[in-house]
C-alpha atoms as a PDB file:
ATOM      1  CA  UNK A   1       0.000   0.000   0.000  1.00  0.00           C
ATOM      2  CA  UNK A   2       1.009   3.479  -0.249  1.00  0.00           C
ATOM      3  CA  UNK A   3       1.467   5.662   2.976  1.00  0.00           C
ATOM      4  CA  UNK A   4       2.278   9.167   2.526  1.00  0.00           C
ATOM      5  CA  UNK A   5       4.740  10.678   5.040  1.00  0.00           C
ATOM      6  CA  UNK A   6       3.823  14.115   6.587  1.00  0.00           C
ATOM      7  CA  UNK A   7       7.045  15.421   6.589  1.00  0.00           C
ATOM      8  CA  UNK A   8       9.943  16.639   3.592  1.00  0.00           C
ATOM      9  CA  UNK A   9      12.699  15.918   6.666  1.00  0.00           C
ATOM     10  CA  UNK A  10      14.792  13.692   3.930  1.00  0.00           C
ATOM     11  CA  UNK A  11      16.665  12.287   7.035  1.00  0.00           C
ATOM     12  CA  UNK A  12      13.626  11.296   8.516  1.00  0.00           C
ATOM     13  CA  UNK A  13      12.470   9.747   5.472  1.00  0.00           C
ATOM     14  CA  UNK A  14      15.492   7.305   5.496  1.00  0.00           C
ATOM     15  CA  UNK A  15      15.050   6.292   8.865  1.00  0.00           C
ATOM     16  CA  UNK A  16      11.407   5.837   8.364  1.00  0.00           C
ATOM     17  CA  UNK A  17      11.240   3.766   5.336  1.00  0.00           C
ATOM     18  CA  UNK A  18      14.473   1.693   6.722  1.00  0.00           C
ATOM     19  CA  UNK A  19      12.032   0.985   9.715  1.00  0.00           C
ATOM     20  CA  UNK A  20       9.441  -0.114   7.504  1.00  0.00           C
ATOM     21  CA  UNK A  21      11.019  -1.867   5.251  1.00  0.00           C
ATOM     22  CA  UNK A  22       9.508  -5.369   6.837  1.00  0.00           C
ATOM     23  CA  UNK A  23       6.238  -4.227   5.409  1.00  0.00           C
ATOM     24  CA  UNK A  24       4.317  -4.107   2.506  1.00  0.00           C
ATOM     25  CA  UNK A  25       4.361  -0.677   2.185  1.00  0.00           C
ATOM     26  CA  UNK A  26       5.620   2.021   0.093  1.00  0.00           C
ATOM     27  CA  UNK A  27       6.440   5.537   1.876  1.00  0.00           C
ATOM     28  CA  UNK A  28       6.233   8.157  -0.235  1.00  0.00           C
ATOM     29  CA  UNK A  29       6.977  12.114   0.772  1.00  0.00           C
ATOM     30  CA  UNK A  30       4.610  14.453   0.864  1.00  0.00           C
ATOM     31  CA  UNK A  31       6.804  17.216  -1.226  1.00  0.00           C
ATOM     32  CA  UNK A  32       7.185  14.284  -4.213  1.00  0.00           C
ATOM     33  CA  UNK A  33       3.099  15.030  -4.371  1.00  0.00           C
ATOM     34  CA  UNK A  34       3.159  18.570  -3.854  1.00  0.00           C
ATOM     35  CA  UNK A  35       1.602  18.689  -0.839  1.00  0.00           C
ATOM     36  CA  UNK A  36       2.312  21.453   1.246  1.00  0.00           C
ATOM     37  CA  UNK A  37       3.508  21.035   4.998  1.00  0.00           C
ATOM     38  CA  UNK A  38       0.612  21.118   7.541  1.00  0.00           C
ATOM     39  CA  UNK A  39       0.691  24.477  10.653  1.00  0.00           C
ATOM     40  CA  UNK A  40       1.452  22.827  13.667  1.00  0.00           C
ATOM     41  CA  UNK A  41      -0.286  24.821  16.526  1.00  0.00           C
ATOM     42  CA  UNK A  42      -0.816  22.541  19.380  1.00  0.00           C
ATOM     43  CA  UNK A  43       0.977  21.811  22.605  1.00  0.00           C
ATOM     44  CA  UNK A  44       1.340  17.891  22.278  1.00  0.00           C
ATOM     45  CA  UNK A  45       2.945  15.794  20.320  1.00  0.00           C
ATOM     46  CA  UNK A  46      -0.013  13.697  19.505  1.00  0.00           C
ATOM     47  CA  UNK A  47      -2.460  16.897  18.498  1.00  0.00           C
ATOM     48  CA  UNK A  48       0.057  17.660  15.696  1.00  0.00           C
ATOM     49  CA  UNK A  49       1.199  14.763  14.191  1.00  0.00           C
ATOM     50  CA  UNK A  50      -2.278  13.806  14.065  1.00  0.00           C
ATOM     51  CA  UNK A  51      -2.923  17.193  12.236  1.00  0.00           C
ATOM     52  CA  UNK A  52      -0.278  16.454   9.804  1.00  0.00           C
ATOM     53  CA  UNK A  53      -1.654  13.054   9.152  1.00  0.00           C
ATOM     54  CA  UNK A  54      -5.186  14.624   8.415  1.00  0.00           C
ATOM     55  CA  UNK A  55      -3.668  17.161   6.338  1.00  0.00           C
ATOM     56  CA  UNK A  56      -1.363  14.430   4.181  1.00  0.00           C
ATOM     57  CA  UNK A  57      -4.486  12.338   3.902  1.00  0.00           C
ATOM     58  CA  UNK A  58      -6.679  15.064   2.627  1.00  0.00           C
ATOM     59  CA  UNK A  59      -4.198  16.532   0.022  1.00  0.00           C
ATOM     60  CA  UNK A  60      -3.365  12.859  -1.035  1.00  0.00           C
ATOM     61  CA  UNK A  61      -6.786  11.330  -0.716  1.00  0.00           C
ATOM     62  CA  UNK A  62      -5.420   8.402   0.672  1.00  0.00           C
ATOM     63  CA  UNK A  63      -3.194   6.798   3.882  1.00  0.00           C
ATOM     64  CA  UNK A  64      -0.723   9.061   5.617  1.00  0.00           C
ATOM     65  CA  UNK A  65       1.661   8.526   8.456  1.00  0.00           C
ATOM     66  CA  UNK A  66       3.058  11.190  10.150  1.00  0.00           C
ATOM     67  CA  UNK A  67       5.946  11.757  13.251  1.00  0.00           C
ATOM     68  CA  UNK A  68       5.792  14.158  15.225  1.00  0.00           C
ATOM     69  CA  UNK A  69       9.462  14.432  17.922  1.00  0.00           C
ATOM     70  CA  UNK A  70      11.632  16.351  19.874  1.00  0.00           C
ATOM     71  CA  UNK A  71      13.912  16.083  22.802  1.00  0.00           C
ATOM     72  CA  UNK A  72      12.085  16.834  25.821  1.00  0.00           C
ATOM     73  CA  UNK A  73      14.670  18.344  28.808  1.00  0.00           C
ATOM     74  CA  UNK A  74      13.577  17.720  32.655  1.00  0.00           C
ATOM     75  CA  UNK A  75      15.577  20.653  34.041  1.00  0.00           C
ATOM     76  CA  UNK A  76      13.927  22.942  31.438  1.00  0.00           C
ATOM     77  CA  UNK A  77       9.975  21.131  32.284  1.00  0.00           C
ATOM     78  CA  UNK A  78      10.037  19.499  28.705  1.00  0.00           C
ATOM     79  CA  UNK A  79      11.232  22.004  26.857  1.00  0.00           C
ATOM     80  CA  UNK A  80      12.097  21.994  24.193  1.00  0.00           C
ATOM     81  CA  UNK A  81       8.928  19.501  23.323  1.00  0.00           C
ATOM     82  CA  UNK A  82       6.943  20.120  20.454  1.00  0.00           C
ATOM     83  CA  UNK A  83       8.900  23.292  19.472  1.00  0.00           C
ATOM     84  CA  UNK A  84      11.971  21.642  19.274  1.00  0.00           C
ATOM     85  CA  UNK A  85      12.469  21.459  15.232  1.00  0.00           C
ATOM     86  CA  UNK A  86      12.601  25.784  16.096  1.00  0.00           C
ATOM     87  CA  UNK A  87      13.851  26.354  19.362  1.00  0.00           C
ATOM     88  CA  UNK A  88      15.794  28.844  18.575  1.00  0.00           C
ATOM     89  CA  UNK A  89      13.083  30.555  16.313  1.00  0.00           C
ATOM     90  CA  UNK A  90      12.398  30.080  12.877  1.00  0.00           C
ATOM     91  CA  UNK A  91      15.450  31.098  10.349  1.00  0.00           C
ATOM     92  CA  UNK A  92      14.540  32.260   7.017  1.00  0.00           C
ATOM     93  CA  UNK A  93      16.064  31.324   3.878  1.00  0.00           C
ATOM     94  CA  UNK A  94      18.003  33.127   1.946  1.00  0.00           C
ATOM     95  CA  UNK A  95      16.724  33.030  -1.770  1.00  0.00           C
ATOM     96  CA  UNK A  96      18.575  29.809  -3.751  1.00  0.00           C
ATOM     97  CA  UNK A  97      19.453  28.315  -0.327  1.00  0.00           C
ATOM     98  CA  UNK A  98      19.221  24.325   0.110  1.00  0.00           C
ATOM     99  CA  UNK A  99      16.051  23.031   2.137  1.00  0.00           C
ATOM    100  CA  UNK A 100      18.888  20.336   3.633  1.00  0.00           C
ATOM    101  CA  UNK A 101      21.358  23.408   4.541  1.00  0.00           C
ATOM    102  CA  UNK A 102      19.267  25.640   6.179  1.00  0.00           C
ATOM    103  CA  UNK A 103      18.314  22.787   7.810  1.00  0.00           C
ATOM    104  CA  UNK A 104      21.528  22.435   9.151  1.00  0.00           C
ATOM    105  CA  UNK A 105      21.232  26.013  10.061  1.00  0.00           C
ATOM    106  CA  UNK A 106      18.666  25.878  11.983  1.00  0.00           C
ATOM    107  CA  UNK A 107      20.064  22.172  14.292  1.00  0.00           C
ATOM    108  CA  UNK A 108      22.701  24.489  14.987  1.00  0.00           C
ATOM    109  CA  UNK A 109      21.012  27.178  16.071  1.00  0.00           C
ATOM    110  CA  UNK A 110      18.885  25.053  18.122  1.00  0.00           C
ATOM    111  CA  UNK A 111      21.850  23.055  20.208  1.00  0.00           C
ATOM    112  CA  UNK A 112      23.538  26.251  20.881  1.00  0.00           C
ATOM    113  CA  UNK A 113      20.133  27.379  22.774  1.00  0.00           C
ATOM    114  CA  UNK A 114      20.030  24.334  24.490  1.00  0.00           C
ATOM    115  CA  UNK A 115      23.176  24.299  25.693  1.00  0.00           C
ATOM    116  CA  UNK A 116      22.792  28.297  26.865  1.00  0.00           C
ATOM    117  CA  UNK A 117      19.892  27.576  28.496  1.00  0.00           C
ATOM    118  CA  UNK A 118      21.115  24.516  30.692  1.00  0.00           C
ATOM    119  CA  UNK A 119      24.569  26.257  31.084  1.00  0.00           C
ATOM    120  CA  UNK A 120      25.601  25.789  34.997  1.00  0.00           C
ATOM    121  CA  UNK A 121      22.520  23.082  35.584  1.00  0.00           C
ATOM    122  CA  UNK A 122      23.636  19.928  37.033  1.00  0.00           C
ATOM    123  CA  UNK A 123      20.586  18.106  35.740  1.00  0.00           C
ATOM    124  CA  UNK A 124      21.041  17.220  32.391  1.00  0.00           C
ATOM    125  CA  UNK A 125      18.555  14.131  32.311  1.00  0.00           C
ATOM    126  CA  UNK A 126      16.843  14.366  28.843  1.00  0.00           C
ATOM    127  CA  UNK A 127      14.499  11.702  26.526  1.00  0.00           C
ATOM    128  CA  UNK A 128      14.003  12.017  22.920  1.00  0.00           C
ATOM    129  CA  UNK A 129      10.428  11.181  21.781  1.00  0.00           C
ATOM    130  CA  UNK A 130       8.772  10.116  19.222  1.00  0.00           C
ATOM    131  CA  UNK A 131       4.923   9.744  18.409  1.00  0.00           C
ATOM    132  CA  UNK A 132       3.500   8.370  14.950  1.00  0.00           C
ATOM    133  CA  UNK A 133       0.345   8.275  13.603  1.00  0.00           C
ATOM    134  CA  UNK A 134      -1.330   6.799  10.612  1.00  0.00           C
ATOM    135  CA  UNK A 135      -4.904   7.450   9.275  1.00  0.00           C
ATOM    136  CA  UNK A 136      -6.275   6.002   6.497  1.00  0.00           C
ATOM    137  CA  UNK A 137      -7.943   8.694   5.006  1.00  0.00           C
ATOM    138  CA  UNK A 138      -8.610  12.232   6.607  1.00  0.00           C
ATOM    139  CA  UNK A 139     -11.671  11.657   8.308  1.00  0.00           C
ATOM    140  CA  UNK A 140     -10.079   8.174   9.661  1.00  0.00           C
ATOM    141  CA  UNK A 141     -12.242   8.079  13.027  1.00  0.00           C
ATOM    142  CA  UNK A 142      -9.399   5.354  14.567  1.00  0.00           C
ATOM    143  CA  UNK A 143      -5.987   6.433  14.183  1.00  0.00           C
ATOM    144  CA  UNK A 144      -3.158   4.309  14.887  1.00  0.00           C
ATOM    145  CA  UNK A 145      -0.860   5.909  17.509  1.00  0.00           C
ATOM    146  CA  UNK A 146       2.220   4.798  18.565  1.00  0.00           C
ATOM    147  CA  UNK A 147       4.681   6.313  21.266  1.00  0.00           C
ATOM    148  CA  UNK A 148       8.507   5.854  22.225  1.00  0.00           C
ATOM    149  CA  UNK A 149      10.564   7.302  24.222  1.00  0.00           C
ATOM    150  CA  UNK A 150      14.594   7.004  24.047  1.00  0.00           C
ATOM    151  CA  UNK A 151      16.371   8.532  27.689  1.00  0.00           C
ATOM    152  CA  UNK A 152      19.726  10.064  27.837  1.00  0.00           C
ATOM    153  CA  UNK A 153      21.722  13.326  29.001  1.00  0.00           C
ATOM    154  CA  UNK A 154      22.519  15.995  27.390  1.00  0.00           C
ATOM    155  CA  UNK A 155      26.413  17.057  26.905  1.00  0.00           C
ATOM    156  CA  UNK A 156      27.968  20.075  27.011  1.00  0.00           C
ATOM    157  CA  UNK A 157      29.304  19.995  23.849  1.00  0.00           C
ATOM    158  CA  UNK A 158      28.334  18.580  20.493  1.00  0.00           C
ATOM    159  CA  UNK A 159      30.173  14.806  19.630  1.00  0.00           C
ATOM    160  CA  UNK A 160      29.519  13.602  16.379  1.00  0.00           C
ATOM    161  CA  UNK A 161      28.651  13.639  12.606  1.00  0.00           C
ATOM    162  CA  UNK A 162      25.673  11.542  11.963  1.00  0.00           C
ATOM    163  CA  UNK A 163      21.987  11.829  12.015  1.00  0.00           C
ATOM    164  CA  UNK A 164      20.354  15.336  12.806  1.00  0.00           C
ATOM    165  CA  UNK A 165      18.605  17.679  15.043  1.00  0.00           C
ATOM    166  CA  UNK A 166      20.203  17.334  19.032  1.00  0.00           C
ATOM    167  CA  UNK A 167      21.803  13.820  18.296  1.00  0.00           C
ATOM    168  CA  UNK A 168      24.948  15.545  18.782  1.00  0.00           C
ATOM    169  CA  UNK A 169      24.102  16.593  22.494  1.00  0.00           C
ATOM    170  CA  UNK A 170      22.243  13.500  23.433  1.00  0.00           C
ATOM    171  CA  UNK A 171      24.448  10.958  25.065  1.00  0.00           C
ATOM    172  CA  UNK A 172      22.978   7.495  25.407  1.00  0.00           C
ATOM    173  CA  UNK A 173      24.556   5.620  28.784  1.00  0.00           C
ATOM    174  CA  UNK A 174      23.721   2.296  27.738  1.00  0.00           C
ATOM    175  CA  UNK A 175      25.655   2.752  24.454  1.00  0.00           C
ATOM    176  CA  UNK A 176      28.316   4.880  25.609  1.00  0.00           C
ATOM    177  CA  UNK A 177      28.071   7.403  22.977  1.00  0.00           C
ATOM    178  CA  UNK A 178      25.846  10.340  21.249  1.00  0.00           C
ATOM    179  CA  UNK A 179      23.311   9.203  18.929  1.00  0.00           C
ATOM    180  CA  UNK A 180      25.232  11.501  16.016  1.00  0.00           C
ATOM    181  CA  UNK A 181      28.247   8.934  16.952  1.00  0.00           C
ATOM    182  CA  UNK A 182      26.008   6.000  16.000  1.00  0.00           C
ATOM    183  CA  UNK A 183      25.806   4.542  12.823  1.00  0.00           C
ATOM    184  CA  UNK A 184      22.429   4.168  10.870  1.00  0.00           C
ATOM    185  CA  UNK A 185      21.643   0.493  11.374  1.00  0.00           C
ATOM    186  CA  UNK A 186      22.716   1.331  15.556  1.00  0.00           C
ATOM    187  CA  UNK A 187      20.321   3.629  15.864  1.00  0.00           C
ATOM    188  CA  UNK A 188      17.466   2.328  13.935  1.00  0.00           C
ATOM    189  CA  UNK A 189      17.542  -0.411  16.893  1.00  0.00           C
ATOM    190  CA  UNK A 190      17.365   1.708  19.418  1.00  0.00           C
ATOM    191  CA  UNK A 191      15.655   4.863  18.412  1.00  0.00           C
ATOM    192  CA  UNK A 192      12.713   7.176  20.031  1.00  0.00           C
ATOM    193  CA  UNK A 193      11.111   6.185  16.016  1.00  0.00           C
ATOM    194  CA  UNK A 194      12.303   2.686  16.078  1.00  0.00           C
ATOM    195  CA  UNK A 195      10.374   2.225  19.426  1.00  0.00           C
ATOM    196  CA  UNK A 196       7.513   3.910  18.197  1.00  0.00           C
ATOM    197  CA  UNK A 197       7.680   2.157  14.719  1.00  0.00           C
ATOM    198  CA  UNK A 198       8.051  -1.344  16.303  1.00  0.00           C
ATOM    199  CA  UNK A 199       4.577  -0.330  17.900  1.00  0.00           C
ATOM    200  CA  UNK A 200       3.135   0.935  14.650  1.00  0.00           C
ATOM    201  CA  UNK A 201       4.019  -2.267  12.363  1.00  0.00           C
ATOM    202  CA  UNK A 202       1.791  -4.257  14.633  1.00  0.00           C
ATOM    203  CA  UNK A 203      -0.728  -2.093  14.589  1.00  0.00           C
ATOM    204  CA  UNK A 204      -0.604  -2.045  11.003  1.00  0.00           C
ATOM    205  CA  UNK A 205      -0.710  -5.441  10.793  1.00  0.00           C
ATOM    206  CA  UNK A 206      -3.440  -6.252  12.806  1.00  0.00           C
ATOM    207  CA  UNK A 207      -5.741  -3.549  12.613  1.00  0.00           C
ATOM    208  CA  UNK A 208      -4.847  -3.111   8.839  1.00  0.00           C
ATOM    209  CA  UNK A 209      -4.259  -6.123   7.793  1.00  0.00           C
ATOM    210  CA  UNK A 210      -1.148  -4.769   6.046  1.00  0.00           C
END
């Protein structure tokens, strides 16, 4: 089946479709349709993605999945949550500029707020999250809805080249290094996503027969 993903994150993308890619489907990115990304007003993780999902599913007329993560901080009372993709405000693109580098831009902008605002704190107990959810059209009155959770500490420092966002300043214990100092196939076991996805291919199995 075809499940449209709510989201142009190309990094995301990889992870998501490597995480599916036990199932019979085929994830296909909202910007290869045209579809425009979806405002994301509310204060929980599970109002927006759903909103994206809706939004996906309208514009597509069919199935869409969408994620919807950040890091949450305990020193900071969740922060940044559901904001976290523009902690550090919103940067604006200079004409010509590369979707992926201002990307880049903006992860960078975002870690160095993090890091001023738990300068000096001793607490630096953190958990990257991750909640997906999958209608099958836009009025789908049963979403699927998965959740996971991934705990860890933030550094004082970034460490690390790979994957995006805070993975540089998130340091899992139990692995002994920063998710950005993981490979792919590393994290995709261990993940906020893979957590939630493991969650999400059963419920598409068994509620959708996929």
């Amino acid at each position: 089946m075809r499940l449209v993903l709510a989201s142009n994150n190309v990094k995301k993308l990889s992870e998501l479709r490597s995480l599916l890619s036990g199932l019979a489907v085929q994830l296909v990115p909202q910007g290869q349709l045209g579809i425009s990304e979806a405002e994301e007003p509310h204060l929980t993780f599970i109002e927006n993605a759903l909103a994206k999902a809706r939004h996906a599913a309208a514009a597509s007329q069919g199935a869409a999945i969408a994620d919807d993560s950040g890091v949450c901080v305990d020193a900071l009372g969740g922060e940044p949550g559901v904001v976290s993709a523009h902690f550090a405000g919103e940067l604006s693109a200079m004409p010509g500029t590369d979707r992926e580098v201002l990307r880049m831009r903006q992860d960078a902008a975002n870690n160095h707020l993090l890091l001023q605002r738990l300068q000096g704190c001793s607490d630096r107990s953190a958990h990257f999250l991750s909640t997906l959810v999958a209608v099958r059209h836009a009025h789908d009155p049963q979403p699927l809805v998965a959740v996971g959770r991934w705990p860890g500490q933030i550094l004082d420092a970034p460490q690390g080249e790979q994957g995006f966002g805070y993975d540089p300043l998130m340091f899992i214990s139990d692995l002994g290094c920063t998710v950005a100092q993981m490979g792919a196939g590393l994290k995709n076991q261990h993940s906020h996503r893979a957590r939630a996805m493991a969650q999400m291919q059963v419920l598409l199995r068994d509620v959708w027969r996929v």
